[in-house]
Structure formats: structure tokens, C-alpha cells
Protein backbone atom coordinates (compact mmCIF):
# COMPACT_ATOMS: atom_id res chain seq x y z
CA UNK A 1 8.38 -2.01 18.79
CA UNK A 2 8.07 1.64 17.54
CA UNK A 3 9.81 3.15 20.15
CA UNK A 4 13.12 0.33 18.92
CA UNK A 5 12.54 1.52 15.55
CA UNK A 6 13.03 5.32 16.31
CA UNK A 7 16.33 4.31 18.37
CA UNK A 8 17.51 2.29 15.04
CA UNK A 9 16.48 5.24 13.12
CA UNK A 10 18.87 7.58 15.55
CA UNK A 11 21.46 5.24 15.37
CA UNK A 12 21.45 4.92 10.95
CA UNK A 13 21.27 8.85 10.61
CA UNK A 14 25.24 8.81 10.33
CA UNK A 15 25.81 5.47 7.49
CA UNK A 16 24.58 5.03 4.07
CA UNK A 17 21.51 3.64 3.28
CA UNK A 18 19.92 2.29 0.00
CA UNK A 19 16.44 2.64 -0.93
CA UNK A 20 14.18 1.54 -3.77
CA UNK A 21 13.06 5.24 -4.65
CA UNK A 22 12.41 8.53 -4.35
CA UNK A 23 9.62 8.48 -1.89
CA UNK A 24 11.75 6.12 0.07
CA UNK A 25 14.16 8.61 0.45
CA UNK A 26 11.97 11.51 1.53
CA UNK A 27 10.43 9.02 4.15
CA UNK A 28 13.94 8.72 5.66
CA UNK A 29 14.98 12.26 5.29
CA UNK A 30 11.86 12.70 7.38
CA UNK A 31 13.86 11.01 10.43
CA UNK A 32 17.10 13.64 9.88
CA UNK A 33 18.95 10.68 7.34
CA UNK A 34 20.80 12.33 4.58
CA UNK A 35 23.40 9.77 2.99
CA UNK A 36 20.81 8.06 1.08
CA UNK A 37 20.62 6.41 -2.30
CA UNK A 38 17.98 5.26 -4.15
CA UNK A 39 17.68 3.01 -7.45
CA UNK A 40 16.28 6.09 -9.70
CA UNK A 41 16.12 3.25 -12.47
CA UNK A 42 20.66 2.96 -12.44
CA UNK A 43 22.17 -0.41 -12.71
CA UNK A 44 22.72 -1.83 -9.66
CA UNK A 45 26.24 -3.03 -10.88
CA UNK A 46 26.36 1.13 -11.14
CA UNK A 47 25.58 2.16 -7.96
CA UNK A 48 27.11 -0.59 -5.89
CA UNK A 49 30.93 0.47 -7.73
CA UNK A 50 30.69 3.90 -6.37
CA UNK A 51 30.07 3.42 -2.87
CA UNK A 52 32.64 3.27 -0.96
CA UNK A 53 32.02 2.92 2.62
CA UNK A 54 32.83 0.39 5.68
CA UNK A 55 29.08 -0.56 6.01
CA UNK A 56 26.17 0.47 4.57
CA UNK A 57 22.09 -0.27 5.91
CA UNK A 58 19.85 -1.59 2.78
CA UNK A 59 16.05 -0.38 3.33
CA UNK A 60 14.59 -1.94 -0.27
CA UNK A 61 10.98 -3.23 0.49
CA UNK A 62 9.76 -5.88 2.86
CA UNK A 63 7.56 -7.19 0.05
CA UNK A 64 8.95 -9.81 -2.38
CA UNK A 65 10.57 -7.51 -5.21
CA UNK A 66 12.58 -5.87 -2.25
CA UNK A 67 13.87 -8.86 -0.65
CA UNK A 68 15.20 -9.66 -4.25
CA UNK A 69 16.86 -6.60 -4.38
CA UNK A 70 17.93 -6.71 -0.74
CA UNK A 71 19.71 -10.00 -1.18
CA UNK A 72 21.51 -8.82 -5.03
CA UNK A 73 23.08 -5.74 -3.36
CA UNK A 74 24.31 -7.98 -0.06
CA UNK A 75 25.28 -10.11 -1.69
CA UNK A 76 27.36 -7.86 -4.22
CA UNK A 77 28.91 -5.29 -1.73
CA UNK A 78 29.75 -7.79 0.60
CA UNK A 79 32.40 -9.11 -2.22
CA UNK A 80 33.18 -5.97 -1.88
CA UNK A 81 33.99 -6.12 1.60
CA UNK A 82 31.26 -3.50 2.59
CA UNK A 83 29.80 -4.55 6.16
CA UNK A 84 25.84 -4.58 6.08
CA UNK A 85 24.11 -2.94 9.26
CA UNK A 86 19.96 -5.84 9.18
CA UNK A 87 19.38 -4.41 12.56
CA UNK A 88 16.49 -2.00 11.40
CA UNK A 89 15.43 -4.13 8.71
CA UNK A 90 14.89 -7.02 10.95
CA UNK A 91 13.14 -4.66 13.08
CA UNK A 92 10.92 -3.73 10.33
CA UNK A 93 10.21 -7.13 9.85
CA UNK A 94 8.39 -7.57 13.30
CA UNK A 95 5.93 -4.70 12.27
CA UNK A 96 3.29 -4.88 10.09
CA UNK A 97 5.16 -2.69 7.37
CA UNK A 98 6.26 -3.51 4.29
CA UNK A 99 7.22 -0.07 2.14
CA UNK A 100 9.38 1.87 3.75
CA UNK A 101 7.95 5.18 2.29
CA UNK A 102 5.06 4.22 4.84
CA UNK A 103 7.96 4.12 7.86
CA UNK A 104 6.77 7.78 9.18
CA UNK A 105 2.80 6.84 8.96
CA UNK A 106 3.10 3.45 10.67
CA UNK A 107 5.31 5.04 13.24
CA UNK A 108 2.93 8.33 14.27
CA UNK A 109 -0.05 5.50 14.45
């Protein structure tokens, strides 16, 4: 399982990924990601009108506020005709984690 996260990691390190905050963020940048962006308390409507790429991964939480969250951004940039990469999401899903700003911790255990 951890070793298919670290490939998923590899493979993200290129596309844009969304995060709840700033600790989300520095757990990613951890694993060489750098086009991240995270909530920092903007409207969503806000940050979803200036991206502007093909496909985008969201990392918001596994708990419930994130999978609110997850689903309101899907569902908004794929109106938007933005493709959305689940494969390390549903990954994370198999583990026991639940905040990504825990990825690096859960991953060296």
C-alpha cells in the first residue's frame, strides 16, 4: 500500500493539486510537489476561476469536512471541463489516513 502511494506521489509531482491548508501543502512539498494550492480561507468560487489546467488532483481531507469540499470543487471544475486525477485519493482511502498533512508520518511508519 505505501510503496503504491509513493509511485502516485511520483506520478502527481508534475499536475496541480488542491489542498485544505498550509500544512497540507508543506506535507506535499515534502514529496518534491510544487503546483499546489491551498484554501488559505479564499472563496472557492475564487480559486476554482483561476485555474486553468487540463486536470488537476484534489487532496482535501479524508474526514467528512474534506469529502464536502472534495465533491464542491469536482463538481465545479468539472463544468469547467478540468479532468480530475482520484487515483491517489482512492489510494489514500485504503490506508488508515485521513489528513493529508499526516501523508509523510504514515508513510515513514
Amino acid at each position: 500500500m505505501k510503496e503504491e502511494i509513493l509511485k502516485e506521489l511520483e506520478k502527481i509531482k508534475n499536475k496541480l493539486v488542491i489542498v485544505e491548508g498550509i500544512k497540507d501543502k508543506k506535507a506535499l512539498e515534502y514529496f518534491g510537489i510544487k503546483k499546489i494550492i491551498y484554501l488559505k480561507n479564499r472563496p472557492l468560487f475564487e480559486i476554482i476561476e483561476n485555474i486553468n489546467e487540463g486536470e488537476v488532483v484534489i487532496l482535501t481531507d479524508l474526514d467528512t469536512e474534506g469529502r464536502k469540499l472534495y465533491n464542491k470543487f469536482r463538481f465545479q471544475l468539472q463544468k469547467k471541463g478540468v479532468k480530475i486525477d482520484n487515483k491517489l485519493r482512492n489510494l489514500l482511502f485504503k490506508s488508515k489516513l485521513r489528513h493529508i498533512e499526516g501523508l509523510a508520518k504514515y508513510l515513514e511508519s
